[in-house]
PDB file of N, CA and C in Angstrom:
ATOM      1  N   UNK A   1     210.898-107.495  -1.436  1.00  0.00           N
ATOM      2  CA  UNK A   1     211.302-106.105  -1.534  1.00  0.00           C
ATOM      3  C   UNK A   1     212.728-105.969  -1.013  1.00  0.00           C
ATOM      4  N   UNK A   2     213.185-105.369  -1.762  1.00  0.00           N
ATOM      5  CA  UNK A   2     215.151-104.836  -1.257  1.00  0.00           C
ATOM      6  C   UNK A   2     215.185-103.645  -0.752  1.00  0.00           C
ATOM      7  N   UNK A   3     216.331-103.725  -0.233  1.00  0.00           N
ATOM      8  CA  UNK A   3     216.673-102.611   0.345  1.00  0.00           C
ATOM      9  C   UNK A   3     217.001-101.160  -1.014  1.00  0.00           C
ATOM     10  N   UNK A   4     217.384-102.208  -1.549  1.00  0.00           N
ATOM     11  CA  UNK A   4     217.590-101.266  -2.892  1.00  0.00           C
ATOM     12  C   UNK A   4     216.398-100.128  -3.524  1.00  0.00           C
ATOM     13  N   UNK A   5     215.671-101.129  -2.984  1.00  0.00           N
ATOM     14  CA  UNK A   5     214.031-100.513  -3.305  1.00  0.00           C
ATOM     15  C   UNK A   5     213.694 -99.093  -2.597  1.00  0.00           C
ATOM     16  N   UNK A   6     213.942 -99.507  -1.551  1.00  0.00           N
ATOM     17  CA  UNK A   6     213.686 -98.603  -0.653  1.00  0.00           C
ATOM     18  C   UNK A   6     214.880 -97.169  -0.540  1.00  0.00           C
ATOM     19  N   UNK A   7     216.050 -97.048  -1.252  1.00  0.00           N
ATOM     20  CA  UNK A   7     217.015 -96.076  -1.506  1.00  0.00           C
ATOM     21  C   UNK A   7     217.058 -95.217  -2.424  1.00  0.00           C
ATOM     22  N   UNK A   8     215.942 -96.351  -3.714  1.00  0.00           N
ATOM     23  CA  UNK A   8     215.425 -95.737  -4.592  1.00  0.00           C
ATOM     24  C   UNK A   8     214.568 -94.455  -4.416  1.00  0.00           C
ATOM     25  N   UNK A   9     213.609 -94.750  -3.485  1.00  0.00           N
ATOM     26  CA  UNK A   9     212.613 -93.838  -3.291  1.00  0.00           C
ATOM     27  C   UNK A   9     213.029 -92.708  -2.269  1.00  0.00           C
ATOM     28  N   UNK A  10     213.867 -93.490  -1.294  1.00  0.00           N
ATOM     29  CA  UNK A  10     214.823 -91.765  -0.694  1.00  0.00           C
ATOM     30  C   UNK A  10     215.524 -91.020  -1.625  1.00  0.00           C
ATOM     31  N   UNK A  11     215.975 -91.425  -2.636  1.00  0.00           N
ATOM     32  CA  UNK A  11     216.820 -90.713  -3.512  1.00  0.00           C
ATOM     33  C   UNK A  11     216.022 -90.110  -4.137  1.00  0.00           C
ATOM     34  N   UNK A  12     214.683 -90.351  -4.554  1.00  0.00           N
ATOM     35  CA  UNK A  12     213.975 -89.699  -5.858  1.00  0.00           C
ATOM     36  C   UNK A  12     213.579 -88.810  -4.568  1.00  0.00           C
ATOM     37  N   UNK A  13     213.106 -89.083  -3.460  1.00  0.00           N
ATOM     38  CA  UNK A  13     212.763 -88.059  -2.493  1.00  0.00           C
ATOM     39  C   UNK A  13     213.890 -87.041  -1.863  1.00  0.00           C
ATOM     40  N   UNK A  14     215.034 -87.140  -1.960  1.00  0.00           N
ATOM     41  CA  UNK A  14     215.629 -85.802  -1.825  1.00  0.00           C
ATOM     42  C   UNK A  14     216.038 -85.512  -3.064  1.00  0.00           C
ATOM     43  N   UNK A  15     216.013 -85.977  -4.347  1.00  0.00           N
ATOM     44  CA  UNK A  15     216.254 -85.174  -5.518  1.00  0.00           C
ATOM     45  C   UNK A  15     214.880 -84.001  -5.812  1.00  0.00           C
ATOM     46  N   UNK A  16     213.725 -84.617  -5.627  1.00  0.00           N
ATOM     47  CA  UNK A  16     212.931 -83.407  -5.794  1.00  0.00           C
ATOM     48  C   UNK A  16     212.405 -82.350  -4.440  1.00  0.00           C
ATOM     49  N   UNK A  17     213.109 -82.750  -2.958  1.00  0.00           N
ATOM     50  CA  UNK A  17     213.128 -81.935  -2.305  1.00  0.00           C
ATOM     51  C   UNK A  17     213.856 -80.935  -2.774  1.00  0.00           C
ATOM     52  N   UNK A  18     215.025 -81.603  -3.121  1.00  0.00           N
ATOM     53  CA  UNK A  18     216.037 -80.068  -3.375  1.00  0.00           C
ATOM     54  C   UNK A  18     215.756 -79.765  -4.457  1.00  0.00           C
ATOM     55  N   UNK A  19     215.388 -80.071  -6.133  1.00  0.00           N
ATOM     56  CA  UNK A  19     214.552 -79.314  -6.783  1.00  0.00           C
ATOM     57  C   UNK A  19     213.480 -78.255  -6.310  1.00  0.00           C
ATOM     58  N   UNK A  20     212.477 -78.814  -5.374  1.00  0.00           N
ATOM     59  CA  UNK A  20     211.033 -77.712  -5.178  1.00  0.00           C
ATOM     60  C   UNK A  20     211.920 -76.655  -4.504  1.00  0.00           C
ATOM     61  N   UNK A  21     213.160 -77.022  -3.654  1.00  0.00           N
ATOM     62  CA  UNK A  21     213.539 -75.476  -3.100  1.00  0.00           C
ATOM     63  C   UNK A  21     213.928 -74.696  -3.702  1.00  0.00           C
ATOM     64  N   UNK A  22     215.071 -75.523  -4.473  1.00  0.00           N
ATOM     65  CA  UNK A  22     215.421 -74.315  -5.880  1.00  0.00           C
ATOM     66  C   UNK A  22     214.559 -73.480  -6.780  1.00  0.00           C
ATOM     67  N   UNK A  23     213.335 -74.023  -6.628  1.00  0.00           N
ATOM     68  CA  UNK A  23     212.255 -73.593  -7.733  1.00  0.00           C
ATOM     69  C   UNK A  23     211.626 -72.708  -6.997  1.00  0.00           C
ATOM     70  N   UNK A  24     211.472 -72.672  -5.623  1.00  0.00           N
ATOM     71  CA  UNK A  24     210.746 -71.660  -4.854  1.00  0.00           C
ATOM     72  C   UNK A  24     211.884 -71.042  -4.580  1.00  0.00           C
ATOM     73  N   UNK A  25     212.723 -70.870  -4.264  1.00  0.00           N
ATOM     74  CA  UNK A  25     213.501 -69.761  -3.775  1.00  0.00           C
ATOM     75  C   UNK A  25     213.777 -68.765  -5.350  1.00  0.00           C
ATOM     76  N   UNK A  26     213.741 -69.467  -6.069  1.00  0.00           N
ATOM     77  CA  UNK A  26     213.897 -68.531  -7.552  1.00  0.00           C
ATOM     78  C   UNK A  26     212.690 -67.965  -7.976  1.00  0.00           C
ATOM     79  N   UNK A  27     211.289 -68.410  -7.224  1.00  0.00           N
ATOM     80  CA  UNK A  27     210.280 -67.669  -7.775  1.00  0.00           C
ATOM     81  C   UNK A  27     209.754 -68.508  -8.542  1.00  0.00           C
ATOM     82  N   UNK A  28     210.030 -70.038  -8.454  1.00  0.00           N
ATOM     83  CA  UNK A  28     209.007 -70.479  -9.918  1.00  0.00           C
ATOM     84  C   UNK A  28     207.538 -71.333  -8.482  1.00  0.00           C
ATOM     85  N   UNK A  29     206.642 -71.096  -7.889  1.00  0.00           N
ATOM     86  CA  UNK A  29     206.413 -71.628  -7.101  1.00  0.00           C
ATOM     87  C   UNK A  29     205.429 -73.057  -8.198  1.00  0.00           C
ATOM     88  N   UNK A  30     205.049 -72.669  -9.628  1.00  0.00           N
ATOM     89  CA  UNK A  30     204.568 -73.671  -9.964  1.00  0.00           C
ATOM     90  C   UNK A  30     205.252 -74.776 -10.365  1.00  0.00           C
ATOM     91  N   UNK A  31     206.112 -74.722 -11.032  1.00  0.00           N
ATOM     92  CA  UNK A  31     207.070 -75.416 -11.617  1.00  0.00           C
ATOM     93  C   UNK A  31     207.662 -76.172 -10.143  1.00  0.00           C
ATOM     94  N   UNK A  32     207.679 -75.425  -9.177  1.00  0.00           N
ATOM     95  CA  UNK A  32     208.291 -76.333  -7.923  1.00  0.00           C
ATOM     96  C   UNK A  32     206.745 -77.630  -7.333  1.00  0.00           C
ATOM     97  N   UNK A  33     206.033 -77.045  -7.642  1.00  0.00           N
ATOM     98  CA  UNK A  33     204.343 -77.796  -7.114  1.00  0.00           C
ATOM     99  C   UNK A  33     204.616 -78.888  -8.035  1.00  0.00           C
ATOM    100  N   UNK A  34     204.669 -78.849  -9.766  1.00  0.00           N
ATOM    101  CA  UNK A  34     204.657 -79.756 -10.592  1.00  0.00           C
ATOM    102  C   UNK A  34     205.889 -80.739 -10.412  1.00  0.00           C
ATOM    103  N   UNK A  35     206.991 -80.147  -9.792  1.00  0.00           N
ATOM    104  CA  UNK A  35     208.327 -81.039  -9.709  1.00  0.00           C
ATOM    105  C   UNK A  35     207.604 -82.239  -8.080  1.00  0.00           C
ATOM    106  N   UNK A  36     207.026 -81.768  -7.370  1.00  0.00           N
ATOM    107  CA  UNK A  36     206.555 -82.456  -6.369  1.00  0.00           C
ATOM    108  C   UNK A  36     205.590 -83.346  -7.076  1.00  0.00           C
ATOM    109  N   UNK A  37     204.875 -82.818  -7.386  1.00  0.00           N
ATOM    110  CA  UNK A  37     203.817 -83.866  -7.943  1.00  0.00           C
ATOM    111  C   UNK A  37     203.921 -84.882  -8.861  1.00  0.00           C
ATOM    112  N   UNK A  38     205.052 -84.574  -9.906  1.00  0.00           N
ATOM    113  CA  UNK A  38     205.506 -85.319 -10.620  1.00  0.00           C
ATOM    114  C   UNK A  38     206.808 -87.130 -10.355  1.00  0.00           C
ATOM    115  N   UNK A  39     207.250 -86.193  -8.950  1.00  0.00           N
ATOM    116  CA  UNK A  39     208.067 -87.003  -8.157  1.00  0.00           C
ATOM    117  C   UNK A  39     206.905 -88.090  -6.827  1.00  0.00           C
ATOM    118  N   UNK A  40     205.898 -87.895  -6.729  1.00  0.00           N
ATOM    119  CA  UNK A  40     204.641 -88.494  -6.110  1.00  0.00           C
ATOM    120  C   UNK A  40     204.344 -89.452  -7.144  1.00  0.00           C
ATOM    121  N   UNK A  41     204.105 -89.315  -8.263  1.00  0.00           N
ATOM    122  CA  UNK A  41     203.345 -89.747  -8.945  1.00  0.00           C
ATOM    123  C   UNK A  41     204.463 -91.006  -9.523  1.00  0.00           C
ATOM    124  N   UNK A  42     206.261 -90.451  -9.709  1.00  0.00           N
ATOM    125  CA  UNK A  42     207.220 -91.680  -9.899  1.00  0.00           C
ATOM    126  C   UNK A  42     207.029 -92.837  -8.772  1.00  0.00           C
ATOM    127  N   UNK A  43     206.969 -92.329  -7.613  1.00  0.00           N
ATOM    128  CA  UNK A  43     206.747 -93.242  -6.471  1.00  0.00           C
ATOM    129  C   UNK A  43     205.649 -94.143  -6.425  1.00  0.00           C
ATOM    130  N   UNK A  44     204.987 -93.656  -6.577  1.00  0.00           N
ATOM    131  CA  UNK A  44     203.173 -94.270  -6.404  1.00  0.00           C
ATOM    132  C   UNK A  44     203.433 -95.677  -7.251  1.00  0.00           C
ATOM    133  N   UNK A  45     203.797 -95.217  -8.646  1.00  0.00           N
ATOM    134  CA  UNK A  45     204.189 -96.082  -9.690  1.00  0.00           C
ATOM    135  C   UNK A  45     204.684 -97.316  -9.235  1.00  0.00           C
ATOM    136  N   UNK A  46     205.944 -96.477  -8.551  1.00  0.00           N
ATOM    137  CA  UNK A  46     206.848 -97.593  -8.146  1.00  0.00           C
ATOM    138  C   UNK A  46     206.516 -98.699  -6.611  1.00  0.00           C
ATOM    139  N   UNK A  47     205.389 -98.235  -6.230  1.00  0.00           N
ATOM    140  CA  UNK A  47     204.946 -98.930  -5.159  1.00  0.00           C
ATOM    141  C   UNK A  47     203.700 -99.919  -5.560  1.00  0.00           C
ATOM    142  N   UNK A  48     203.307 -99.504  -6.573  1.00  0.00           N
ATOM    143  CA  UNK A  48     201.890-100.251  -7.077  1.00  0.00           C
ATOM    144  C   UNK A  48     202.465-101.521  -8.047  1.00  0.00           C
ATOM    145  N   UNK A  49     203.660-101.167  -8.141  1.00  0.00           N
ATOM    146  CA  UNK A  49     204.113-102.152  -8.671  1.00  0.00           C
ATOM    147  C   UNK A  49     204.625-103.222  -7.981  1.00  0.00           C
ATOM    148  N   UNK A  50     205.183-103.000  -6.649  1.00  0.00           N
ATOM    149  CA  UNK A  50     205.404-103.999  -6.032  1.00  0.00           C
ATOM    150  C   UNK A  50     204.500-104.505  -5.330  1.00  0.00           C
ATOM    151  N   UNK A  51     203.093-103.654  -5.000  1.00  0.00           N
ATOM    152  CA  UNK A  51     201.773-104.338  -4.688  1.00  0.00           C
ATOM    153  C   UNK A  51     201.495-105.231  -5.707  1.00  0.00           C
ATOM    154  N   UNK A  52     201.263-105.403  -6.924  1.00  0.00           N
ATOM    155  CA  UNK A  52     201.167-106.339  -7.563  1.00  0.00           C
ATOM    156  C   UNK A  52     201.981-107.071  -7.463  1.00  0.00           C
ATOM    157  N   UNK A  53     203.054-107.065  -7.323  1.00  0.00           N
ATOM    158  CA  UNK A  53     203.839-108.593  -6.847  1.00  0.00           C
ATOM    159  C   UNK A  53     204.045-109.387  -5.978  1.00  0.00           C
ATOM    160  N   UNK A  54     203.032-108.493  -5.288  1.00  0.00           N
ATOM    161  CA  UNK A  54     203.102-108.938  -3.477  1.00  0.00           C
ATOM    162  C   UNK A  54     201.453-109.769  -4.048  1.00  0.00           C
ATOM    163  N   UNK A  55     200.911-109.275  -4.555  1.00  0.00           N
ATOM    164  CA  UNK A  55     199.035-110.151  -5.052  1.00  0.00           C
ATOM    165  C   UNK A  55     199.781-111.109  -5.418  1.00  0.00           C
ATOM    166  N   UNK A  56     200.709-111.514  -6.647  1.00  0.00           N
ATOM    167  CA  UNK A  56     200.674-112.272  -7.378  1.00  0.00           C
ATOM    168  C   UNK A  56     201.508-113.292  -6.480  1.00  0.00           C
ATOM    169  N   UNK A  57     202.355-113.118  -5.879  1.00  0.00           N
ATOM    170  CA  UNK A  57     202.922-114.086  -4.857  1.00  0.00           C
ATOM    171  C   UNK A  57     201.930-114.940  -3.871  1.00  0.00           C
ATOM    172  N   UNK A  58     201.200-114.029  -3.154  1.00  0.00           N
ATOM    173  CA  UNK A  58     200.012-114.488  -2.271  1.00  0.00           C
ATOM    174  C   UNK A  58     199.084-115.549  -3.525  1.00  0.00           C
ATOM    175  N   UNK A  59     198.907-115.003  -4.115  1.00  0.00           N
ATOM    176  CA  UNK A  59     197.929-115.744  -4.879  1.00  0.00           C
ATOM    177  C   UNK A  59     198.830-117.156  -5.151  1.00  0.00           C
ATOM    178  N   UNK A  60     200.092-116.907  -5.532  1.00  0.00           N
ATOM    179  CA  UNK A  60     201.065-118.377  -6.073  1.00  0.00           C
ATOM    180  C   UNK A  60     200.549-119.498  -5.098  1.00  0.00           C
ATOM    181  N   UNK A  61     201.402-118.361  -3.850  1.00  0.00           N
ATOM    182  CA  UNK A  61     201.032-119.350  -2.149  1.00  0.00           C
ATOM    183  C   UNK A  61     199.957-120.440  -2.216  1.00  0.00           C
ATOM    184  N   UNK A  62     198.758-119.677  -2.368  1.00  0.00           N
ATOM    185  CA  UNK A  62     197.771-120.641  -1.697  1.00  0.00           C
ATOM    186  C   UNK A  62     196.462-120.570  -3.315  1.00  0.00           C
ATOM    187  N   UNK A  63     197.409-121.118  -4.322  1.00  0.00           N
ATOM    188  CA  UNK A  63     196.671-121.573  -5.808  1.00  0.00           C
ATOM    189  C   UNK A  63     195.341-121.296  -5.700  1.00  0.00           C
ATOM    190  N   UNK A  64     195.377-119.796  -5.533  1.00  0.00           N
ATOM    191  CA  UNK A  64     194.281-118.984  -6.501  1.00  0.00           C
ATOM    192  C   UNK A  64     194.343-118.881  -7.692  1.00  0.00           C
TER     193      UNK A  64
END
């Protein structure tokens, strides 16, 4: 895992912080819920993916 990795996911995390505020301070409170959830759901992605590469390494290790 890089550091890169990890700047990624602060960045997608203050891009949709400051989206949901904009969206609630204008009154959209759903559209701000869906911008959160939608930005959860980029992450998750992006972490399950490096769980699988973290299995598939372990597994290399010790020839499972």
């Amino acid at each position: 895992m890089n550091v890169d990795f990890i700047f990624k996911i602060a960045a997608i995390g203050i891009v949709v912080a400051v989206l949901n505020q904009l969206l609630q301070r204008s009154g959209r409170e759903e559209q701000a819920m869906m911008t959160t959830i939608a930005g959860l759901i980029v992450v998750l992605m992006m972490i399950v993916t490096e769980i699988s590469n973290l299995f598939d390494t372990i597994k290399s290790i010790f020839n499972l």
